[in-house]
PDB file of N, CA and C in Angstrom:
ATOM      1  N   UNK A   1       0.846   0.226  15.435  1.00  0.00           N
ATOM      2  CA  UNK A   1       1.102  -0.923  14.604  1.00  0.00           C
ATOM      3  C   UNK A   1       1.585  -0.430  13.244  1.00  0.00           C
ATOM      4  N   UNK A   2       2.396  -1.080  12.324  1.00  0.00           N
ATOM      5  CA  UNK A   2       3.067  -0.661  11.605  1.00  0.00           C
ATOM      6  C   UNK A   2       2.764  -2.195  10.072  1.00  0.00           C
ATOM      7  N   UNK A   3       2.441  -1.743   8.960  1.00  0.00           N
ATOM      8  CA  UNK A   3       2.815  -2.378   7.831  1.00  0.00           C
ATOM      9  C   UNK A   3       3.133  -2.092   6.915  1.00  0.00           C
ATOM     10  N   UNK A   4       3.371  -2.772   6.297  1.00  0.00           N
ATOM     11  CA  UNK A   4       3.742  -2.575   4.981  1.00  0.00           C
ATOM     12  C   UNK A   4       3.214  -3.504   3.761  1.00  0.00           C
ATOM     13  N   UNK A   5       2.420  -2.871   2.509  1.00  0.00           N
ATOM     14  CA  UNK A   5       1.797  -3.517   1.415  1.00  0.00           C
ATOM     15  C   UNK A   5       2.177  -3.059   0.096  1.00  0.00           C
ATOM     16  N   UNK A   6       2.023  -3.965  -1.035  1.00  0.00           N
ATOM     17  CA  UNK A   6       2.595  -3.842  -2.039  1.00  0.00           C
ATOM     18  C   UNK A   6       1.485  -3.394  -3.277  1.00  0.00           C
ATOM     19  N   UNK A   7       1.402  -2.698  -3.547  1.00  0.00           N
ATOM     20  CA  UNK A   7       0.611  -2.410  -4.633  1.00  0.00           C
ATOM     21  C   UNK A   7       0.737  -2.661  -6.221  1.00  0.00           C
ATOM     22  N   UNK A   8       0.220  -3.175  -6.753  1.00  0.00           N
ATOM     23  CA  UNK A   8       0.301  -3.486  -8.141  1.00  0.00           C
ATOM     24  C   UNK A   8      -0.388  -2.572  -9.285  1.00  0.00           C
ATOM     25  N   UNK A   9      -0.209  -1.888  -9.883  1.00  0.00           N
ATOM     26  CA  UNK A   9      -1.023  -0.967 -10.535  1.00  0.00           C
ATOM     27  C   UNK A   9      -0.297  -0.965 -12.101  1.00  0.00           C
ATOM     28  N   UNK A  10      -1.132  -0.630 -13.235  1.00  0.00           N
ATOM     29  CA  UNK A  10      -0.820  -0.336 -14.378  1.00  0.00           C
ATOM     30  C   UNK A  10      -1.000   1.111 -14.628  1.00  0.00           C
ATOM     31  N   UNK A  11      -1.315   2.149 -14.292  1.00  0.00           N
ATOM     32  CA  UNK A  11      -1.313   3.701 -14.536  1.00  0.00           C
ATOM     33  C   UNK A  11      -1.365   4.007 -13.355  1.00  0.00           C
ATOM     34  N   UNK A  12      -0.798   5.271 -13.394  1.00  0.00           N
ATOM     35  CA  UNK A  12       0.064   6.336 -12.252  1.00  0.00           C
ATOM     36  C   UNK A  12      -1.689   6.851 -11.313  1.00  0.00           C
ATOM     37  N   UNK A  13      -2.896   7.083 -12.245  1.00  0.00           N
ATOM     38  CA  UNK A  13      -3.937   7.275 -11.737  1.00  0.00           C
ATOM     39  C   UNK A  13      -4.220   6.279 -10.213  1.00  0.00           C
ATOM     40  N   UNK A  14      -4.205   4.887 -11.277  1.00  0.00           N
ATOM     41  CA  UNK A  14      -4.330   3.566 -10.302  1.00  0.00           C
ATOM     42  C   UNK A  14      -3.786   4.127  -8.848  1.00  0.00           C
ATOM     43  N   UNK A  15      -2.107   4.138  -8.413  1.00  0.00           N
ATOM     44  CA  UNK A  15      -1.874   4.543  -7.673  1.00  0.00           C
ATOM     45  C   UNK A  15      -2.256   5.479  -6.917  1.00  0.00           C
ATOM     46  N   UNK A  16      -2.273   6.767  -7.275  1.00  0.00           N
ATOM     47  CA  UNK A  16      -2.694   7.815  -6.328  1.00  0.00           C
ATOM     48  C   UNK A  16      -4.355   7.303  -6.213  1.00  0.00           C
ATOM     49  N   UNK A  17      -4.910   6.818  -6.586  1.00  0.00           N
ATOM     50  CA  UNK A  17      -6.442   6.322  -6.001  1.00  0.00           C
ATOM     51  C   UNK A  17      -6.363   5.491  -4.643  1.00  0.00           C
ATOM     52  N   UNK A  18      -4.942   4.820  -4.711  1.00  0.00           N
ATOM     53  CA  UNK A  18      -5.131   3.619  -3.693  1.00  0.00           C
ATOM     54  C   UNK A  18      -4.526   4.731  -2.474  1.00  0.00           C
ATOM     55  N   UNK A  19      -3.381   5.565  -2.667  1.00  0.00           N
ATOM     56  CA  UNK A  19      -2.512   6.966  -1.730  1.00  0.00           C
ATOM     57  C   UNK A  19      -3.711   7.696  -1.140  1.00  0.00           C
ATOM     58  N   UNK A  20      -4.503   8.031  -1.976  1.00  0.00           N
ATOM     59  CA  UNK A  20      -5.700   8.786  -1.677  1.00  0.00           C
ATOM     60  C   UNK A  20      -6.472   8.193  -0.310  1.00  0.00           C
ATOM     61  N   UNK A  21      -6.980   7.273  -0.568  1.00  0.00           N
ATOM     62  CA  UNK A  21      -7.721   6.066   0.209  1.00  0.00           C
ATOM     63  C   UNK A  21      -6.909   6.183   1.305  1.00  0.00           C
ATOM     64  N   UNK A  22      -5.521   5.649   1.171  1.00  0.00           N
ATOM     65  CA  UNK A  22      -4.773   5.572   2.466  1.00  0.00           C
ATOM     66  C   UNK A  22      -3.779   6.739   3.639  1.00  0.00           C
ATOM     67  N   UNK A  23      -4.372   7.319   2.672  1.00  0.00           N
ATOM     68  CA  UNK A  23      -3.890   8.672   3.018  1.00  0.00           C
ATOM     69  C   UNK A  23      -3.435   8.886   4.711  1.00  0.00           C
ATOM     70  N   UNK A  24      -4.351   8.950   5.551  1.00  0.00           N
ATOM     71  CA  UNK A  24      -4.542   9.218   6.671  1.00  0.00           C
ATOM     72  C   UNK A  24      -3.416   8.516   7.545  1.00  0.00           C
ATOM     73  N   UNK A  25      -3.358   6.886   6.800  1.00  0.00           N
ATOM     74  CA  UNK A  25      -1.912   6.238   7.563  1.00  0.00           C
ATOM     75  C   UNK A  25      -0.635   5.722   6.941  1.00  0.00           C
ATOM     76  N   UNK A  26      -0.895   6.237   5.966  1.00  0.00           N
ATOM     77  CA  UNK A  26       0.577   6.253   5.142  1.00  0.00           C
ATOM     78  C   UNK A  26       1.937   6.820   5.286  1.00  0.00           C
ATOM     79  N   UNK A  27       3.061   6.430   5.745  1.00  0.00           N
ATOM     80  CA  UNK A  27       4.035   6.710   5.895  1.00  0.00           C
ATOM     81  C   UNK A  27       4.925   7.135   5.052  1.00  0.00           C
ATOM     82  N   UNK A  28       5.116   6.404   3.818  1.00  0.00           N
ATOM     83  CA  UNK A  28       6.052   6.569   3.158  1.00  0.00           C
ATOM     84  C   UNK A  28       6.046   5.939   2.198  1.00  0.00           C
ATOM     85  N   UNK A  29       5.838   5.833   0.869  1.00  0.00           N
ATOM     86  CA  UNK A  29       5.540   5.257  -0.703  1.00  0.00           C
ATOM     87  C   UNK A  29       7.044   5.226  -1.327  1.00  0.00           C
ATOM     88  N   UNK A  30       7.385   4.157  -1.430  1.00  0.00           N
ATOM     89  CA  UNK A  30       8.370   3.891  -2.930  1.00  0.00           C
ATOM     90  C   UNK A  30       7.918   3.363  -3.930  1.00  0.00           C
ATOM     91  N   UNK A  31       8.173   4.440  -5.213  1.00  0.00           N
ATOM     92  CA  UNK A  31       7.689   3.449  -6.435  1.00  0.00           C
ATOM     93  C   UNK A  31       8.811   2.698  -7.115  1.00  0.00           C
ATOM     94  N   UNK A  32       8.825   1.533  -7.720  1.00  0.00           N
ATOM     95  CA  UNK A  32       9.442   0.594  -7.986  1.00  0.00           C
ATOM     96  C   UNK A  32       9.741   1.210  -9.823  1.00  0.00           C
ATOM     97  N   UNK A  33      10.350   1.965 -10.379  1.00  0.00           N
ATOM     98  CA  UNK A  33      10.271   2.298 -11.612  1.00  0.00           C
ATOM     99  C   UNK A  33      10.756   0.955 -12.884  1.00  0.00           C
ATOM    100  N   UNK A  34      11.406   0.420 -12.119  1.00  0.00           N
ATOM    101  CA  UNK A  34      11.431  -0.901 -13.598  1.00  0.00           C
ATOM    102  C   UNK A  34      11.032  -2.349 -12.569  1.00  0.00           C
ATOM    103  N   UNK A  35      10.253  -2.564 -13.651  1.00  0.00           N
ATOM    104  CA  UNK A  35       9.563  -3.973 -12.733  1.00  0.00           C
ATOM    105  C   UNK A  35       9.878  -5.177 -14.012  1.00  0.00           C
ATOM    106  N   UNK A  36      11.098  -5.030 -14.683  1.00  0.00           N
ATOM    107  CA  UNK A  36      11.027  -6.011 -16.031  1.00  0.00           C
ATOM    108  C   UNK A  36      10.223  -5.406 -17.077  1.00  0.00           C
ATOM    109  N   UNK A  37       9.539  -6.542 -17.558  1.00  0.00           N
ATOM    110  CA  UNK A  37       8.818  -6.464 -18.465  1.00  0.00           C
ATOM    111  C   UNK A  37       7.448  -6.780 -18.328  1.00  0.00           C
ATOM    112  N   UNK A  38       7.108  -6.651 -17.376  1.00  0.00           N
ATOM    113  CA  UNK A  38       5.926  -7.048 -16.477  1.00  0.00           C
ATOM    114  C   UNK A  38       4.725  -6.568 -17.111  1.00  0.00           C
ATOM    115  N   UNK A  39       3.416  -6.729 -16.908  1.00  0.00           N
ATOM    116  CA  UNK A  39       2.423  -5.907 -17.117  1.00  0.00           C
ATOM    117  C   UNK A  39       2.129  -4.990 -16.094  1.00  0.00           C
ATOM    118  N   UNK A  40       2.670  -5.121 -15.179  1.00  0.00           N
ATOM    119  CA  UNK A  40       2.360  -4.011 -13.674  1.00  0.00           C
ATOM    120  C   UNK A  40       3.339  -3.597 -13.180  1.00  0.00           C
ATOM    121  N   UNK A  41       3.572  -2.548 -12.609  1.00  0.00           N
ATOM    122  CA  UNK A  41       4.420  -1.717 -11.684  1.00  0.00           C
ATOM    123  C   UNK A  41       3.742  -1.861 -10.434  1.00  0.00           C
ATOM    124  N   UNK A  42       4.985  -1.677  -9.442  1.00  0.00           N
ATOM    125  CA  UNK A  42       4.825  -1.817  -8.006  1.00  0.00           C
ATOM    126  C   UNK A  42       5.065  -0.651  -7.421  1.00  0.00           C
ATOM    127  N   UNK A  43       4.653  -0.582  -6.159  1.00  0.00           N
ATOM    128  CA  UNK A  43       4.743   0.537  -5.331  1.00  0.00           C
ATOM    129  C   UNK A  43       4.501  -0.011  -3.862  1.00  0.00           C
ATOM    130  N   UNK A  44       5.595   0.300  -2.847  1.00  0.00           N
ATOM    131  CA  UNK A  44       5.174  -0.244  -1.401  1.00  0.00           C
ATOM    132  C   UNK A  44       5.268   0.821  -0.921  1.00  0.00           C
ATOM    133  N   UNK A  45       3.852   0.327   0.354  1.00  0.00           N
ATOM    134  CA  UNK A  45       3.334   1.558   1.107  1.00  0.00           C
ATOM    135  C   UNK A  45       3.427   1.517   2.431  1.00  0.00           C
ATOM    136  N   UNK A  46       4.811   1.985   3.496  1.00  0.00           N
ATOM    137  CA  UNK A  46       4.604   1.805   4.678  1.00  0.00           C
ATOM    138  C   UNK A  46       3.639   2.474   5.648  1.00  0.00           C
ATOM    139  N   UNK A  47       2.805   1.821   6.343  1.00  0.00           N
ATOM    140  CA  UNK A  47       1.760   2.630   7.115  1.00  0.00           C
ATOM    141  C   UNK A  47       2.007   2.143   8.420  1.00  0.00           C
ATOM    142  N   UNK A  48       1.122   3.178   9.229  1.00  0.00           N
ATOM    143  CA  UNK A  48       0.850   3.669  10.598  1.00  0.00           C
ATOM    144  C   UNK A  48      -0.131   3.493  10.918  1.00  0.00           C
ATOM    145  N   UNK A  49      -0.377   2.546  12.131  1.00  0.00           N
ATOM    146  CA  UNK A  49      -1.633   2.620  12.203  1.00  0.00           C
ATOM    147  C   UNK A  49      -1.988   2.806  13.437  1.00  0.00           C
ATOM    148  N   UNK A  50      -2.653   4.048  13.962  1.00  0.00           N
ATOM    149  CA  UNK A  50      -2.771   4.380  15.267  1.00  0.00           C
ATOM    150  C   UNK A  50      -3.091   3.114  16.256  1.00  0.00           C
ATOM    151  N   UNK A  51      -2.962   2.625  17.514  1.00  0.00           N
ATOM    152  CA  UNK A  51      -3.113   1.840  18.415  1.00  0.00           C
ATOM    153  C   UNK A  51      -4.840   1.735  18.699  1.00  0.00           C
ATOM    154  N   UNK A  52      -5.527   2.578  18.615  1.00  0.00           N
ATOM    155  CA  UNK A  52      -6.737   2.823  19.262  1.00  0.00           C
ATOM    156  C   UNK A  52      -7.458   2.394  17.705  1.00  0.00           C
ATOM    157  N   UNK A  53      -7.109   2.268  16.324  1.00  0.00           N
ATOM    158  CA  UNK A  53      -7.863   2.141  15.579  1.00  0.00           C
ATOM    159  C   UNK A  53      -8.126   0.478  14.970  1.00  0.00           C
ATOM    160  N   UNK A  54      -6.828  -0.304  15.839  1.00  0.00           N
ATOM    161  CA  UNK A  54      -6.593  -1.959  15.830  1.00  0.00           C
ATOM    162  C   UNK A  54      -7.802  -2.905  15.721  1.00  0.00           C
ATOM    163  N   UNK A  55      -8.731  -3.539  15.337  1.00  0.00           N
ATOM    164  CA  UNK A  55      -9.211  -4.571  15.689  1.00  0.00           C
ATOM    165  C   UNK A  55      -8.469  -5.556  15.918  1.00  0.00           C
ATOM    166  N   UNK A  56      -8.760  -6.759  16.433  1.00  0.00           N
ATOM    167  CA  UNK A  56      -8.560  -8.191  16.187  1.00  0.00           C
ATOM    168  C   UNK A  56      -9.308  -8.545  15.166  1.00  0.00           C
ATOM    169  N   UNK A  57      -8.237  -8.818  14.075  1.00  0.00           N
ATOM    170  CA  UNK A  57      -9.060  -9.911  13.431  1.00  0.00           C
ATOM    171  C   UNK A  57      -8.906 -11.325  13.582  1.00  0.00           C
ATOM    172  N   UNK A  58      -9.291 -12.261  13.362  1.00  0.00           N
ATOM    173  CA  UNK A  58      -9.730 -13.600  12.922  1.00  0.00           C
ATOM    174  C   UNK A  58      -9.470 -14.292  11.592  1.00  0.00           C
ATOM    175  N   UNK A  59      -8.533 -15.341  11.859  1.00  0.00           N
ATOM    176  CA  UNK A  59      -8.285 -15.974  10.429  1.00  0.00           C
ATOM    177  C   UNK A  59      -8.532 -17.177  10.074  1.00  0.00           C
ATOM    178  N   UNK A  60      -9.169 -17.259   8.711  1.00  0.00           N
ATOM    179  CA  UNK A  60      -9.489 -18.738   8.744  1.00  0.00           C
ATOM    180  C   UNK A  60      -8.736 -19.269   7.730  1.00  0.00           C
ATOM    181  N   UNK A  61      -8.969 -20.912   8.418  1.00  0.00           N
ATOM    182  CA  UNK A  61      -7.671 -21.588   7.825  1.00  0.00           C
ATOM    183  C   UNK A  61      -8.913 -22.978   7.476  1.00  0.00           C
TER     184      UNK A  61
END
């Protein structure tokens, strides 16, 4: 299974804390270097996620 999430962070620390964490199924990180004038910078993180490690989840509506 395969996604992709967007990270919002204000220092470069922020980021590699969340890389760190995801380490194991992370594919491939782009950082977004001008985001405007924003208070946050972005960074998307494509991941991998082995087949055998899937739950089902459940969503409520």
């Amino acid at each position: 299974m395969a996604a992709r999430i967007k990270v919002s962070y204000q220092e470069k620390h922020e980021l590699r804390a969340v890389a760190e964490l995801l380490k194991p199924v992370v594919r491939s990180c782009k950082v977004i270097e001008r985001c405007g004038n924003g208070r946050f910078k972005r960074a998307y993180m494509d991941l991998e996620i082995p087949g055998e490690n899937v739950q089902q989840v459940q969503t409520c509506r």
